[in-house]
C-alpha atoms as a PDB file:
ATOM      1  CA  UNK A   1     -17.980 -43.873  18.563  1.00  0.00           C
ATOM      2  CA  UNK A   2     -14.985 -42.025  17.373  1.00  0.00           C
ATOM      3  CA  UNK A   3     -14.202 -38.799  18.315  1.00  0.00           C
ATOM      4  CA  UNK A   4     -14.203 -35.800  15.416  1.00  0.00           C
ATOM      5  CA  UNK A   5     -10.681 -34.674  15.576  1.00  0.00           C
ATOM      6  CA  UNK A   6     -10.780 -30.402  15.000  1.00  0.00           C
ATOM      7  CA  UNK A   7      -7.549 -29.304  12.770  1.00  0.00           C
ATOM      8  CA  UNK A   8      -5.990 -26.044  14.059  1.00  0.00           C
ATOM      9  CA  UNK A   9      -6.092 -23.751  10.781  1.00  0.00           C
ATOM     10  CA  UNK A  10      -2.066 -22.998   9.492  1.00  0.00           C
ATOM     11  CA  UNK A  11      -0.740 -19.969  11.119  1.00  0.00           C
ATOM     12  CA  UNK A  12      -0.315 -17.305   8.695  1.00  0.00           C
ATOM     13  CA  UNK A  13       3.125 -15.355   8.667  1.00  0.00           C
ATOM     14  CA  UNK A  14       2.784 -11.506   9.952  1.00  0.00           C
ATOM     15  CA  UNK A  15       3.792  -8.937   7.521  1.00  0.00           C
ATOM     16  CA  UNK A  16       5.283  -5.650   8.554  1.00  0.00           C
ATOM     17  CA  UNK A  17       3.280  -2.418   7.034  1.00  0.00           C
ATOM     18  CA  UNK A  18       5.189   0.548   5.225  1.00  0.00           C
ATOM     19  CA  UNK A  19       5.983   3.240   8.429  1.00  0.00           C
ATOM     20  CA  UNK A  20       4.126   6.427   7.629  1.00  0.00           C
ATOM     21  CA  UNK A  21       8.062   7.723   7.632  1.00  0.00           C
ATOM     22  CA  UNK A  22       8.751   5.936   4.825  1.00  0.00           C
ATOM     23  CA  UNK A  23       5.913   8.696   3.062  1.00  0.00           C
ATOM     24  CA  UNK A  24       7.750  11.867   3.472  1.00  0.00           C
ATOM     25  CA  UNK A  25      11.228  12.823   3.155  1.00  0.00           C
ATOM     26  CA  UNK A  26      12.749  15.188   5.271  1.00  0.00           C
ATOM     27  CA  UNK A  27      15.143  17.862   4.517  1.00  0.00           C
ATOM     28  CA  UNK A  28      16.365  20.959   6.187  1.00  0.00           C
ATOM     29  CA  UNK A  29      13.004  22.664   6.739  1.00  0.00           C
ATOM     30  CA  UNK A  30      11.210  21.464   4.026  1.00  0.00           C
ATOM     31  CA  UNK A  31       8.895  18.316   4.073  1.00  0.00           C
ATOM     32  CA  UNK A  32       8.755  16.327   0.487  1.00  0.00           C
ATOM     33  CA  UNK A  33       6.105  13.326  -0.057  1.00  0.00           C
ATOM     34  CA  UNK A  34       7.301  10.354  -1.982  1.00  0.00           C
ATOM     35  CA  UNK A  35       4.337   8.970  -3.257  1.00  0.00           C
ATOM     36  CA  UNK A  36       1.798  10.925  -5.828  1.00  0.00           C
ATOM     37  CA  UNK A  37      -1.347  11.682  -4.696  1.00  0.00           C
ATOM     38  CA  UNK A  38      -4.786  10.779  -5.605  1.00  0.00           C
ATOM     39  CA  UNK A  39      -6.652  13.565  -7.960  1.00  0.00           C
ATOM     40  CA  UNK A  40      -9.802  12.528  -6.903  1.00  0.00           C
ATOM     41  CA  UNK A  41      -9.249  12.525  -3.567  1.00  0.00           C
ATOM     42  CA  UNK A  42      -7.268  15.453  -3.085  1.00  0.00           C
ATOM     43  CA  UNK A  43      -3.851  16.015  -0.788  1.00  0.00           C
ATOM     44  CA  UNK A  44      -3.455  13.603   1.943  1.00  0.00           C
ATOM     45  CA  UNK A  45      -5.040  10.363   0.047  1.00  0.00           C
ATOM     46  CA  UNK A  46      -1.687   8.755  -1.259  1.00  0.00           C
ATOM     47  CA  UNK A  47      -1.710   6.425  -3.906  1.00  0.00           C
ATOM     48  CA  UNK A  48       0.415   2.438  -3.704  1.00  0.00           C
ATOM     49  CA  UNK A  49       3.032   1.918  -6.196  1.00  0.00           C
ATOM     50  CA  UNK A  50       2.962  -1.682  -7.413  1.00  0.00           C
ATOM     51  CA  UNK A  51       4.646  -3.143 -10.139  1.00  0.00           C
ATOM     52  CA  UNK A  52       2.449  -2.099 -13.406  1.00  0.00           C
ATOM     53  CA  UNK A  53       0.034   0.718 -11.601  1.00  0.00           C
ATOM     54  CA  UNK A  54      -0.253   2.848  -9.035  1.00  0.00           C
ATOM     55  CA  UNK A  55      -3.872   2.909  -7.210  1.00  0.00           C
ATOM     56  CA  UNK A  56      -5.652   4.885  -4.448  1.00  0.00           C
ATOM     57  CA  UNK A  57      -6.745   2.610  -1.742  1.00  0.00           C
ATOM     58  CA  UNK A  58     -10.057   5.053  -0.649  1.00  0.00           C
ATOM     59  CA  UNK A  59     -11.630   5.626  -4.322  1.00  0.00           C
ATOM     60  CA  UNK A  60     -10.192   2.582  -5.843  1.00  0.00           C
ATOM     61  CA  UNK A  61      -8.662   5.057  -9.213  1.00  0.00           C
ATOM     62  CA  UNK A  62      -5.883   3.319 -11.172  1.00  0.00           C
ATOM     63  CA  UNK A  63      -3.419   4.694 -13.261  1.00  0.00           C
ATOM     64  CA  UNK A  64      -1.397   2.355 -15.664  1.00  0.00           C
ATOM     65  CA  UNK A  65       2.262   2.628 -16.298  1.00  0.00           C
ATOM     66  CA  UNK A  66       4.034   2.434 -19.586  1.00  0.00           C
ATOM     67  CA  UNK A  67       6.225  -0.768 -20.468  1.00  0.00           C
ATOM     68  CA  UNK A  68       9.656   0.590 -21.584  1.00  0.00           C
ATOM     69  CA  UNK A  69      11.550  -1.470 -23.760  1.00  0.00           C
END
């Protein structure tokens, strides 16, 4: 009888996450947030820039950007 031979599945490569640093700019005494925020969510729910949108990962809301030419 021959033995079933188990594959090991492919190791996947670990991605670094964006540092909650990289959210907020700091200056003097004032404290500036880089991304918009979501206006269904309120302050605090920031929303991911991608290439064509910018989305709010809670409540799922998109917004579209233009295409310049």
């Amino acid at each position: 009888m021959a033995k079933d031979k188990k594959k090991k599945p492919a190791e996947k490569a670990k991605k670094e996450g964006k540092k909650l640093s990289a959210l907020y700019e700091i200056s003097g005494d004032s404290i500036t947030r880089k991304n918009k925020t979501c206006p269904k969510c309120g302050p605090g729910m920031f929303m991911g820039k991608h290439k064509d949108r910018v989305v709010c990962g809670s409540c799922q809301y998109v917004e579209y950007t233009k295409k310049e030419e």
